[in-house]
N, C-alpha and C. Protein backbone atom coordinates (compact mmCIF):
# COMPACT_ATOMS: atom_id res chain seq x y z
N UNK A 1 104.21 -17.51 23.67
CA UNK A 1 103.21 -17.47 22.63
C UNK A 1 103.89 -17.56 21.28
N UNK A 2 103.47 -18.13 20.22
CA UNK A 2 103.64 -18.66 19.25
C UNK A 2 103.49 -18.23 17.83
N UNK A 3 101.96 -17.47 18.17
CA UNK A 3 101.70 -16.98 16.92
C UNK A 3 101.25 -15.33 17.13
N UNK A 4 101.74 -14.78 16.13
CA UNK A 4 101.70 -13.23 16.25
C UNK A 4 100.12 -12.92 15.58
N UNK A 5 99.36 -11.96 16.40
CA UNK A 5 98.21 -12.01 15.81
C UNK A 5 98.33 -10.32 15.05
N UNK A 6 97.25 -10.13 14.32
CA UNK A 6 96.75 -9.06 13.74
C UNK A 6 97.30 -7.78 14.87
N UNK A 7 96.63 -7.56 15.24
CA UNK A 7 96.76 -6.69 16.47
C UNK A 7 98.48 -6.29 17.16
N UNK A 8 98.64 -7.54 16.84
CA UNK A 8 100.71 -7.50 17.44
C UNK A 8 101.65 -6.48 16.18
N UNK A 9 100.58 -7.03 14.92
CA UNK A 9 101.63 -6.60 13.71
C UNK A 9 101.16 -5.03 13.30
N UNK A 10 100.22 -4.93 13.59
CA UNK A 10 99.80 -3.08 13.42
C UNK A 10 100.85 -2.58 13.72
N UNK A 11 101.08 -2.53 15.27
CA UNK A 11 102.28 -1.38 15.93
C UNK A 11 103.80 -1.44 14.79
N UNK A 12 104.01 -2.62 14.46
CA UNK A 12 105.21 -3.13 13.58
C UNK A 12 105.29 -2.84 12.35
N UNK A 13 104.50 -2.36 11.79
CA UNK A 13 103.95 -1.92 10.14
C UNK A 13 104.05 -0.59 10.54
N UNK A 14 102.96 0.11 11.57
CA UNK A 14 103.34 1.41 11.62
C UNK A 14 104.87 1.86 12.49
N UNK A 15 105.90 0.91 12.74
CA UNK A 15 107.08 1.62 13.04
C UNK A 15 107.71 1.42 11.46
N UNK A 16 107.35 0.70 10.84
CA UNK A 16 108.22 0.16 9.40
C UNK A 16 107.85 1.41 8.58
N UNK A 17 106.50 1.97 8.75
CA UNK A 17 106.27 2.89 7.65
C UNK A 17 107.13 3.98 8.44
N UNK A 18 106.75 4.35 9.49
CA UNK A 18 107.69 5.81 10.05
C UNK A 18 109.44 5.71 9.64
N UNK A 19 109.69 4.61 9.94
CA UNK A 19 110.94 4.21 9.84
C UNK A 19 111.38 4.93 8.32
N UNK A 20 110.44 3.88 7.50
CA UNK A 20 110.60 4.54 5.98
C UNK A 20 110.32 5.71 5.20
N UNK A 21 109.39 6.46 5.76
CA UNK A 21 109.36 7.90 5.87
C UNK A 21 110.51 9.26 6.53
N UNK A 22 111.00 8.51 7.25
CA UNK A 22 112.07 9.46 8.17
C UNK A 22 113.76 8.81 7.09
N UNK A 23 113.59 7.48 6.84
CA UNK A 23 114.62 7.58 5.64
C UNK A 23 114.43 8.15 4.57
N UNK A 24 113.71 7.82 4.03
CA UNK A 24 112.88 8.22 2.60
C UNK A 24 113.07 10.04 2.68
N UNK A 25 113.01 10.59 3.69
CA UNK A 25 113.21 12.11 4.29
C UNK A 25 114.57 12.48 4.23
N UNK A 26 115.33 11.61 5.04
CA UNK A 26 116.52 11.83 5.04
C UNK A 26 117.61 12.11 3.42
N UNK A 27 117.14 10.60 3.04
CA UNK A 27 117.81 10.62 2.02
C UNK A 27 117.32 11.98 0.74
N UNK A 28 115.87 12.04 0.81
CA UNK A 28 115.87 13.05 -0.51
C UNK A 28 116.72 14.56 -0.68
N UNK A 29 116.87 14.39 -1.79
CA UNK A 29 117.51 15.73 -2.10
C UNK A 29 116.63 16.63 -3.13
N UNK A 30 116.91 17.46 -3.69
CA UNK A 30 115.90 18.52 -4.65
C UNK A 30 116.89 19.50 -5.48
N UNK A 31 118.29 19.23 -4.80
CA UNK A 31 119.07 20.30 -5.31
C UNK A 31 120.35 20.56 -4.65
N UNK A 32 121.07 21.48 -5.08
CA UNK A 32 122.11 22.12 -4.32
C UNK A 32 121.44 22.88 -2.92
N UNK A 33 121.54 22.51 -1.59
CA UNK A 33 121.50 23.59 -0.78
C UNK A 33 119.86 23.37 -0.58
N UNK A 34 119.53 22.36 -0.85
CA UNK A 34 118.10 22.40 -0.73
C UNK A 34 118.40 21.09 0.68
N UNK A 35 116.90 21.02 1.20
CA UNK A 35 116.93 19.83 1.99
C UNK A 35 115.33 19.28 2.22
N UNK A 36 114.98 18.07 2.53
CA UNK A 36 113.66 17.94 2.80
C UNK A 36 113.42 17.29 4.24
N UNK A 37 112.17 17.56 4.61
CA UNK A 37 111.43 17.72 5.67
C UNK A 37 110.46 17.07 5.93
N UNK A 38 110.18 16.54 7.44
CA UNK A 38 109.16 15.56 7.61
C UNK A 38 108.75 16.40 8.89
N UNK A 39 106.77 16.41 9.10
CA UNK A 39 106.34 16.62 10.04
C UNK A 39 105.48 15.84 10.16
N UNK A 40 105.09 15.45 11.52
CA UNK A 40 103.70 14.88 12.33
C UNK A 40 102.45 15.02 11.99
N UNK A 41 101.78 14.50 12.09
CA UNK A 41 100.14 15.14 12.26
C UNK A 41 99.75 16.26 12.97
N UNK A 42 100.62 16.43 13.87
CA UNK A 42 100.36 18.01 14.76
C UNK A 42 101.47 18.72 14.65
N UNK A 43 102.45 18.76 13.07
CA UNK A 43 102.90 19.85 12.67
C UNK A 43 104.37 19.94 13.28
N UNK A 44 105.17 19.23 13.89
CA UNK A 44 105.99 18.80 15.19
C UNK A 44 107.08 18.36 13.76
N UNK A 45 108.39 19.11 13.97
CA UNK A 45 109.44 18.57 12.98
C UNK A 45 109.82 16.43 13.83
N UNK A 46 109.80 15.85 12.35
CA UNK A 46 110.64 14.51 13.19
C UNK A 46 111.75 14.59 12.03
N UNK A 47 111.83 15.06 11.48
CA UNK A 47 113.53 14.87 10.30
C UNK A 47 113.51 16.81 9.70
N UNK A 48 114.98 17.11 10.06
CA UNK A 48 115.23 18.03 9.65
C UNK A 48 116.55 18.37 9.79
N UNK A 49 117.13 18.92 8.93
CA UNK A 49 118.61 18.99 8.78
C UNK A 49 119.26 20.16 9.96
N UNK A 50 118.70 20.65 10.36
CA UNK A 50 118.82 21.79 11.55
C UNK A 50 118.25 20.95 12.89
N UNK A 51 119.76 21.15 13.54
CA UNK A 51 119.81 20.24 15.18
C UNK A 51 118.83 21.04 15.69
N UNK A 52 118.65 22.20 15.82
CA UNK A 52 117.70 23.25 16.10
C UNK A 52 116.24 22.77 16.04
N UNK A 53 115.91 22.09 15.23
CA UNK A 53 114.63 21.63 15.07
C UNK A 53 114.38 20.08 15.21
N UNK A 54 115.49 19.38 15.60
CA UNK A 54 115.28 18.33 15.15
C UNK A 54 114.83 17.56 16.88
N UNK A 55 113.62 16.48 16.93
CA UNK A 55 113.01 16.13 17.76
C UNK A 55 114.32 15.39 18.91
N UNK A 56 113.82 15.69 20.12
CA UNK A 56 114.86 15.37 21.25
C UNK A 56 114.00 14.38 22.46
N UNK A 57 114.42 14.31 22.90
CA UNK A 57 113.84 13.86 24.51
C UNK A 57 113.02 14.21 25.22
N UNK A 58 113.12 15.89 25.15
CA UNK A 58 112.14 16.40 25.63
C UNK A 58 110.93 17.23 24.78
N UNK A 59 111.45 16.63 23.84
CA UNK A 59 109.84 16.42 22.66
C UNK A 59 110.35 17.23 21.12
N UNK A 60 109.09 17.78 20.17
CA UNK A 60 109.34 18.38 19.05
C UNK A 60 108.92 19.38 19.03
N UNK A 61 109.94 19.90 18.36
CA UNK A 61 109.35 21.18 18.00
C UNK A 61 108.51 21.58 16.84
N UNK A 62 107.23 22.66 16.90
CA UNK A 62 106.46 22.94 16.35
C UNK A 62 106.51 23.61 15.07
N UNK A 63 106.53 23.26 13.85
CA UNK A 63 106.46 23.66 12.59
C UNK A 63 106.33 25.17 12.72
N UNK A 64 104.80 25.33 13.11
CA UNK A 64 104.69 27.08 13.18
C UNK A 64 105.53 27.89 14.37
N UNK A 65 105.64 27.30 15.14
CA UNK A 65 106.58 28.13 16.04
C UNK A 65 107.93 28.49 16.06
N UNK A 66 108.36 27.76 15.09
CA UNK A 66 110.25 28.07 14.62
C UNK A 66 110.12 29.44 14.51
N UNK A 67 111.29 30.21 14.80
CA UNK A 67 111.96 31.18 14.31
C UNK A 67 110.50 32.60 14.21
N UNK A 68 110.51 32.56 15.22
CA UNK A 68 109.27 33.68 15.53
C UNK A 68 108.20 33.35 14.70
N UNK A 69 107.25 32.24 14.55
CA UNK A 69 106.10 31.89 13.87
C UNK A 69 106.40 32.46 12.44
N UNK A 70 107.55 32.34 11.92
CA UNK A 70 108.04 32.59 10.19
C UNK A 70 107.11 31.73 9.15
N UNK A 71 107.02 30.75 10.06
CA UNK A 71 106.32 29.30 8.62
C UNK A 71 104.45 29.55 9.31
N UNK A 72 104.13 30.15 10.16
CA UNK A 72 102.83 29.79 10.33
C UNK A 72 101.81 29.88 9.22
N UNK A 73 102.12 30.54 8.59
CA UNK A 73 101.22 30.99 7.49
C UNK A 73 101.62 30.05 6.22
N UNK A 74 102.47 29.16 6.14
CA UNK A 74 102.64 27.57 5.52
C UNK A 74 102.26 26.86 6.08
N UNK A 75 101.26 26.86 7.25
CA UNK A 75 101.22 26.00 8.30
C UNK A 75 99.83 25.56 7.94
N UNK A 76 99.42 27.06 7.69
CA UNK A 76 97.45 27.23 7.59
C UNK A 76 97.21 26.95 6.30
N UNK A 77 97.72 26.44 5.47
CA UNK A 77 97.57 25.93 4.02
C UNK A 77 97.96 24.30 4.24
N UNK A 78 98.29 23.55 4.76
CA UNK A 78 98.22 22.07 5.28
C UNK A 78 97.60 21.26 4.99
N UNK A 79 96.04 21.76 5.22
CA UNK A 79 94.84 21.26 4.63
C UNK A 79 95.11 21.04 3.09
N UNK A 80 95.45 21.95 2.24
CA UNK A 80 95.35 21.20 0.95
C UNK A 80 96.42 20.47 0.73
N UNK A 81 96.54 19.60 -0.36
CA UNK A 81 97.35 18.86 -0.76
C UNK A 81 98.51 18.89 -1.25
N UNK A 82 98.54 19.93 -1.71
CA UNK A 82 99.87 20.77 -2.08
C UNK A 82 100.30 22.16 -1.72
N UNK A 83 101.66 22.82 -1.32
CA UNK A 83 101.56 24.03 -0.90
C UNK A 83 103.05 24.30 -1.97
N UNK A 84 103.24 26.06 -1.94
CA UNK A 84 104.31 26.40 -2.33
C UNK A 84 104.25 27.71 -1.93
N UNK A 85 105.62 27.90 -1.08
CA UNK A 85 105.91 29.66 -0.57
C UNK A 85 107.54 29.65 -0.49
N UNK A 86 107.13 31.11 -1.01
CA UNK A 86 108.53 31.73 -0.63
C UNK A 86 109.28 32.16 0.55
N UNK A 87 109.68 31.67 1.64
CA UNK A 87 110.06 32.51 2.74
C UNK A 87 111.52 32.26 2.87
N UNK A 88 111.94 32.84 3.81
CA UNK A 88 113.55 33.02 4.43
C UNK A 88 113.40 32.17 5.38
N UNK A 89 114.43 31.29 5.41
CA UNK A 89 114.43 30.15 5.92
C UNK A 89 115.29 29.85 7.34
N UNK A 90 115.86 28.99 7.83
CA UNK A 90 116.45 29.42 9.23
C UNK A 90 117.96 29.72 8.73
N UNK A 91 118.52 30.00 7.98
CA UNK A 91 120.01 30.35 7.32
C UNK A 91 120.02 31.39 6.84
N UNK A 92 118.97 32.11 6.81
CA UNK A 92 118.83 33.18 5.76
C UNK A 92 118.81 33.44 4.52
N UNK A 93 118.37 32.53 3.78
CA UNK A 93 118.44 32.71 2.13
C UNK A 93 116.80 32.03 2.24
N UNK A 94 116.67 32.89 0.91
CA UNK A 94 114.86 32.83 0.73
C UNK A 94 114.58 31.14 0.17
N UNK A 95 113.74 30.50 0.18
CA UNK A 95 113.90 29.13 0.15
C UNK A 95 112.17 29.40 -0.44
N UNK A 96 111.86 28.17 -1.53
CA UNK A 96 110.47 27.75 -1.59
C UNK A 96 110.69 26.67 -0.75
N UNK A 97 109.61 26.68 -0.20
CA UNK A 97 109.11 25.52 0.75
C UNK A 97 107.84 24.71 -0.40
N UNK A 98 108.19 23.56 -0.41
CA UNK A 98 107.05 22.58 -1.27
C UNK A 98 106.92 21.54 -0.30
N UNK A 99 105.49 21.42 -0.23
CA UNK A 99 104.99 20.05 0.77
C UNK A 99 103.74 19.90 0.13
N UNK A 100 103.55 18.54 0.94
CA UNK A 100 102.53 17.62 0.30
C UNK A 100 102.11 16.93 1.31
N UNK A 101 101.23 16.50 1.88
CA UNK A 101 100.36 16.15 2.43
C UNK A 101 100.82 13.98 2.25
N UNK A 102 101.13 13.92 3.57
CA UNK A 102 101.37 11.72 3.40
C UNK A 102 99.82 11.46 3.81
N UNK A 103 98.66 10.95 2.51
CA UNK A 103 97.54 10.86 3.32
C UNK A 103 97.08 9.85 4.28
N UNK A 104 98.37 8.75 4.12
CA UNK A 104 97.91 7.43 5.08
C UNK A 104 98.26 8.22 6.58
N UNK A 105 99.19 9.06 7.01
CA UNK A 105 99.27 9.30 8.24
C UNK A 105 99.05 11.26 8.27
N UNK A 106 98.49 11.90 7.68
CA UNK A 106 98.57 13.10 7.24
C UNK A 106 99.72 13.84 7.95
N UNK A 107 100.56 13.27 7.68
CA UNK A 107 102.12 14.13 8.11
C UNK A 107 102.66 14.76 6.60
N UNK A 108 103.51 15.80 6.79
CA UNK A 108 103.71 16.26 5.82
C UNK A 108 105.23 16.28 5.44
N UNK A 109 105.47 16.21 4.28
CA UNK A 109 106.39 16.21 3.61
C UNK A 109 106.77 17.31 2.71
N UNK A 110 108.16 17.78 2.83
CA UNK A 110 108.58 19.24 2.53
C UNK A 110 109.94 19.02 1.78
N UNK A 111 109.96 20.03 0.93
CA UNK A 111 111.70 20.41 0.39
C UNK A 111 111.59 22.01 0.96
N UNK A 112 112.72 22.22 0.84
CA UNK A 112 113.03 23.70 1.30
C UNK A 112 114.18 23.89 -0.02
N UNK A 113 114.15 24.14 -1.07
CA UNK A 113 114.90 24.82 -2.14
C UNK A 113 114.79 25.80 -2.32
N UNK A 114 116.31 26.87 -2.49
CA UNK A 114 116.96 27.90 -2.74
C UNK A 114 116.08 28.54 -3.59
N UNK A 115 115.79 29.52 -3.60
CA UNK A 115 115.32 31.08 -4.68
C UNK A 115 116.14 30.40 -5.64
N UNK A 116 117.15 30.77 -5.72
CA UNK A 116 118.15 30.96 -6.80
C UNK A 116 118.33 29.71 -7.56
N UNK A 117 117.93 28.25 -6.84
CA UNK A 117 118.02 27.16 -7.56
C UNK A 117 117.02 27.20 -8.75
N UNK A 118 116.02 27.64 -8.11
CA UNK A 118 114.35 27.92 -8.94
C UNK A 118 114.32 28.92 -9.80
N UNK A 119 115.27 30.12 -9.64
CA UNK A 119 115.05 31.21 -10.32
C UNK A 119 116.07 31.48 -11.79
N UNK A 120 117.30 30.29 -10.99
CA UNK A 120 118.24 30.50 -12.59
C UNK A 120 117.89 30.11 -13.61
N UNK A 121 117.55 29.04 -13.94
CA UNK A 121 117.25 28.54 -15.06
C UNK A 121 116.08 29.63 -15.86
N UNK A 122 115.44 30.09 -15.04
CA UNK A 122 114.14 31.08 -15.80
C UNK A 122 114.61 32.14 -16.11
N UNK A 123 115.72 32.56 -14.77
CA UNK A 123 116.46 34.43 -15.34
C UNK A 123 116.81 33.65 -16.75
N UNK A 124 117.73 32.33 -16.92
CA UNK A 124 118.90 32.36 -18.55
C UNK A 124 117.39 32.11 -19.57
N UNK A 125 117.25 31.27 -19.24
CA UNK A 125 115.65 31.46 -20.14
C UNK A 125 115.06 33.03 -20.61
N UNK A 126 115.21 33.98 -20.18
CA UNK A 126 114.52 34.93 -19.82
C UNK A 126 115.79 36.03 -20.64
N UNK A 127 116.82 35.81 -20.51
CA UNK A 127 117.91 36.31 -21.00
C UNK A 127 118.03 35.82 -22.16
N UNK A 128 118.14 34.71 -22.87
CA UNK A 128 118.00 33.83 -24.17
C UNK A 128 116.56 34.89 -24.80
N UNK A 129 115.60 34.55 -24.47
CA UNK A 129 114.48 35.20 -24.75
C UNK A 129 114.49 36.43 -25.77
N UNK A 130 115.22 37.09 -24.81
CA UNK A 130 115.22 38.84 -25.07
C UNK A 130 116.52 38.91 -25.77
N UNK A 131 117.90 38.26 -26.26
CA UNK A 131 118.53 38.27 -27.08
C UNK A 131 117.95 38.15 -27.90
N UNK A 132 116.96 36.55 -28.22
CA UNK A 132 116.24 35.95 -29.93
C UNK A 132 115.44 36.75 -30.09
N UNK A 133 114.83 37.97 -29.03
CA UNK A 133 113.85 39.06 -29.58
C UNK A 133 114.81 40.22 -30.40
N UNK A 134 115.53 40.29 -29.67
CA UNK A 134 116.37 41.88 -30.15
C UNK A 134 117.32 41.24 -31.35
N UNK A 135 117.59 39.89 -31.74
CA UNK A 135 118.21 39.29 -33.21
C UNK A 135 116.86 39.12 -33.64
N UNK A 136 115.51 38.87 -33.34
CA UNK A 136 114.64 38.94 -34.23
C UNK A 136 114.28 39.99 -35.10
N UNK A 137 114.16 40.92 -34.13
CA UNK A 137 113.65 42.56 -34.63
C UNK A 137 114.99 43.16 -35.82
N UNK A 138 116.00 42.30 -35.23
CA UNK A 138 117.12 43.12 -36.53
C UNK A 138 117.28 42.84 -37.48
N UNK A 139 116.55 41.18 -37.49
CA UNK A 139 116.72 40.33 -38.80
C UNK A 139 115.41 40.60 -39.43
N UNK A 140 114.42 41.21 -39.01
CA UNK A 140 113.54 41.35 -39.81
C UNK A 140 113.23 42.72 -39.94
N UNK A 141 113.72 43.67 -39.37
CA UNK A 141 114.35 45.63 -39.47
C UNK A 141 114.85 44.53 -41.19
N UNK A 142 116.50 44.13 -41.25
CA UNK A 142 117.03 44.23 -42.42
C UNK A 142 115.64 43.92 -43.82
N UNK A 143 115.65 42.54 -43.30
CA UNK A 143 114.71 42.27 -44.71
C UNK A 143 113.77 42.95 -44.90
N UNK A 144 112.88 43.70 -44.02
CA UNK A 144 111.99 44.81 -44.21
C UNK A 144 112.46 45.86 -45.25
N UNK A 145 113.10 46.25 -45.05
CA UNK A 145 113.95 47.47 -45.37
C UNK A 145 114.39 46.54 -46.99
N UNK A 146 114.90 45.48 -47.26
CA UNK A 146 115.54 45.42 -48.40
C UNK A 146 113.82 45.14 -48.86
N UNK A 147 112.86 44.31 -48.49
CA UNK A 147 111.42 44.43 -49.27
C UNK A 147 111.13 45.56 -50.05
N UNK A 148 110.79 46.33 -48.67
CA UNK A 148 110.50 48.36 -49.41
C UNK A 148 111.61 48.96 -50.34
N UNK A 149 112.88 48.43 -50.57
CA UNK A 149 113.34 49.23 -51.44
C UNK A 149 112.93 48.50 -52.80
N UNK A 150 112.99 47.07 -52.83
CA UNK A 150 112.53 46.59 -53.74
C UNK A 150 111.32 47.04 -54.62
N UNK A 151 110.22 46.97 -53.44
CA UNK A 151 109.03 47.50 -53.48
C UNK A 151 108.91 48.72 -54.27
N UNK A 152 109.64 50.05 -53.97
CA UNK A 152 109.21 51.54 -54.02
C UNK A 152 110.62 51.77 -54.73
N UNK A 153 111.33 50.82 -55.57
CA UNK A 153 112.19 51.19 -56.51
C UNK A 153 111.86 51.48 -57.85
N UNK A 154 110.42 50.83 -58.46
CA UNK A 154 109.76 51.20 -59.40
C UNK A 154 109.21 52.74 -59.01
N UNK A 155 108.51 52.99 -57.81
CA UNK A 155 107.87 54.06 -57.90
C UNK A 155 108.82 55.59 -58.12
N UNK A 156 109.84 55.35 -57.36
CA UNK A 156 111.19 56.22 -57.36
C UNK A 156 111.34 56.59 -59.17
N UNK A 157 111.37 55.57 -59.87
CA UNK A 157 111.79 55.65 -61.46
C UNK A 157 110.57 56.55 -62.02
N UNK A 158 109.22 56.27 -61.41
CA UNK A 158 108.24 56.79 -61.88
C UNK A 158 107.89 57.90 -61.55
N UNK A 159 108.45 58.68 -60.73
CA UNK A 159 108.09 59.88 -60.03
C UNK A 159 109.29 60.98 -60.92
N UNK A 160 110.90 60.01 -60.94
CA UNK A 160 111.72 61.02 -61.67
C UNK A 160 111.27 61.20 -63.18
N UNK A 161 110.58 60.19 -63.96
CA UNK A 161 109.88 60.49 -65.07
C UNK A 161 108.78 61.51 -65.22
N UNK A 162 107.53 61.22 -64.20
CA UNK A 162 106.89 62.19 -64.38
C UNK A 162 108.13 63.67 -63.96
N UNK A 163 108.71 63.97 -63.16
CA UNK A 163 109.31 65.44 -62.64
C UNK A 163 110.36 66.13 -64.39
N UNK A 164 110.73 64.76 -65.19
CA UNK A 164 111.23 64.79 -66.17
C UNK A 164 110.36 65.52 -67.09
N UNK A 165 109.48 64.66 -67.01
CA UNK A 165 108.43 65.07 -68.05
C UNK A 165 107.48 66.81 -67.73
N UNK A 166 107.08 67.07 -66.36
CA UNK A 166 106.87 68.12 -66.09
C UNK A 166 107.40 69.40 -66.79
N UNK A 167 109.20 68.55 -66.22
CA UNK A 167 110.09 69.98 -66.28
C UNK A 167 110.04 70.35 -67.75
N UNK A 168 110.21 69.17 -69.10
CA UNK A 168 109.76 69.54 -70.24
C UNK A 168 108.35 70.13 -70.67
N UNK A 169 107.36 70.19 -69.84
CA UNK A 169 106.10 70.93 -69.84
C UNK A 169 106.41 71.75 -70.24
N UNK A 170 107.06 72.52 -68.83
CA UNK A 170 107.12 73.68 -68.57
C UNK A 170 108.21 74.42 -69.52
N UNK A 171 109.50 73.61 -70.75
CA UNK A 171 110.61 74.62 -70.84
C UNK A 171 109.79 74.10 -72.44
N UNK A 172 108.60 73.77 -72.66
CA UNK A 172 108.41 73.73 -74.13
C UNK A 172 107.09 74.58 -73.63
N UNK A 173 105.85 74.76 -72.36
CA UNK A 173 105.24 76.28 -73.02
C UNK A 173 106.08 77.25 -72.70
N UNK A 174 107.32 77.21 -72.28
CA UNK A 174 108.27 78.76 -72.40
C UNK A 174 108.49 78.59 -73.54
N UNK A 175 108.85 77.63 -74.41
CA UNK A 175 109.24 78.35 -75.57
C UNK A 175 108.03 78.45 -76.98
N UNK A 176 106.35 77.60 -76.24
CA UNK A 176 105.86 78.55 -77.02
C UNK A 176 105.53 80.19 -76.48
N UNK A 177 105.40 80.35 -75.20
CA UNK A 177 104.85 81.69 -75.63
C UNK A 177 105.94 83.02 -75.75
């Protein structure tokens, strides 16, 4: 046969897209120590950097069922389009998990990045912060302070005048009576 019909080229488009999804998987990165993730329509790892999970012969393994049902509850959020959680991951370091929903084949797509990748930049942020607060408060403690003396340096002159003037009150009716 000669000519390839409609029907021949479906199966061939959908191995081209899987194909390019499981690279497209492979290759992404997100970070130091981060890695990303591809699942099935029924939740079944097909790309994952852990041999542990990664699909064999005698089939895939189940997203929610890794590591004592740890991810199930990332599992039941699927439905929407976007997810983000914090859990401990199969290495032991706390990881956000970010996925997204592929809507032509609703398989999902995941990074698994480090706490700490996510969290440094905000602790130095956060540290910067509270330095420019505590040089704020001192730079404006000083000029405060030089305002009010400015301010209450007239009144100071005016208070030792009147106490001046009092004290002569008082030592001129001593010497009238």
């Amino acid at each position: 046969r000669d000519t390839l019909s409609l029907h021949d080229a479906l199966p061939i488009s959908a191995d081209v897209f899987v194909d390019y999804l499981v690279n497209l998987t492979k290759d992404a990165n997100a970070g130091e120590d981060s890695y990303a993730f591809l699942l099935d329509d029924n939740r079944n790892y097909v790309v994952h950097p852990n041999e542990e999970f990664k699909p064999t012969e005698k089939g895939s393994i189940s997203f929610e069922k890794v590591l004592n049902d740890r991810f199930s509850h990332i599992a039941e959020q699927f439905n929407e389009d976007n997810t983000l959680n914090l859990v401990q991951d199969y290495d032991d370091t706390n990881k956000y998990f970010v996925t997204s929903k592929v809507k032509s084949s609703n398989w999902i797509f995941g990074f698994a990045v480090p706490e700490t990748y996510i969290m440094a930049p905000i602790k130095d942020l956060l540290h910067k912060l509270i330095i420019l607060t505590v040089l704020s408060i001192v730079i404006m403690s000083g000029l405060l302070s030089i305002v009010l003396i400015k301010i209450f340096k007239p009144f100071g002159a005016i208070v030792n005048n009147i106490e001046k003037f009092a004290r002569s009150e008082e030592h001129t009716s001593e010497l009238q009576s």
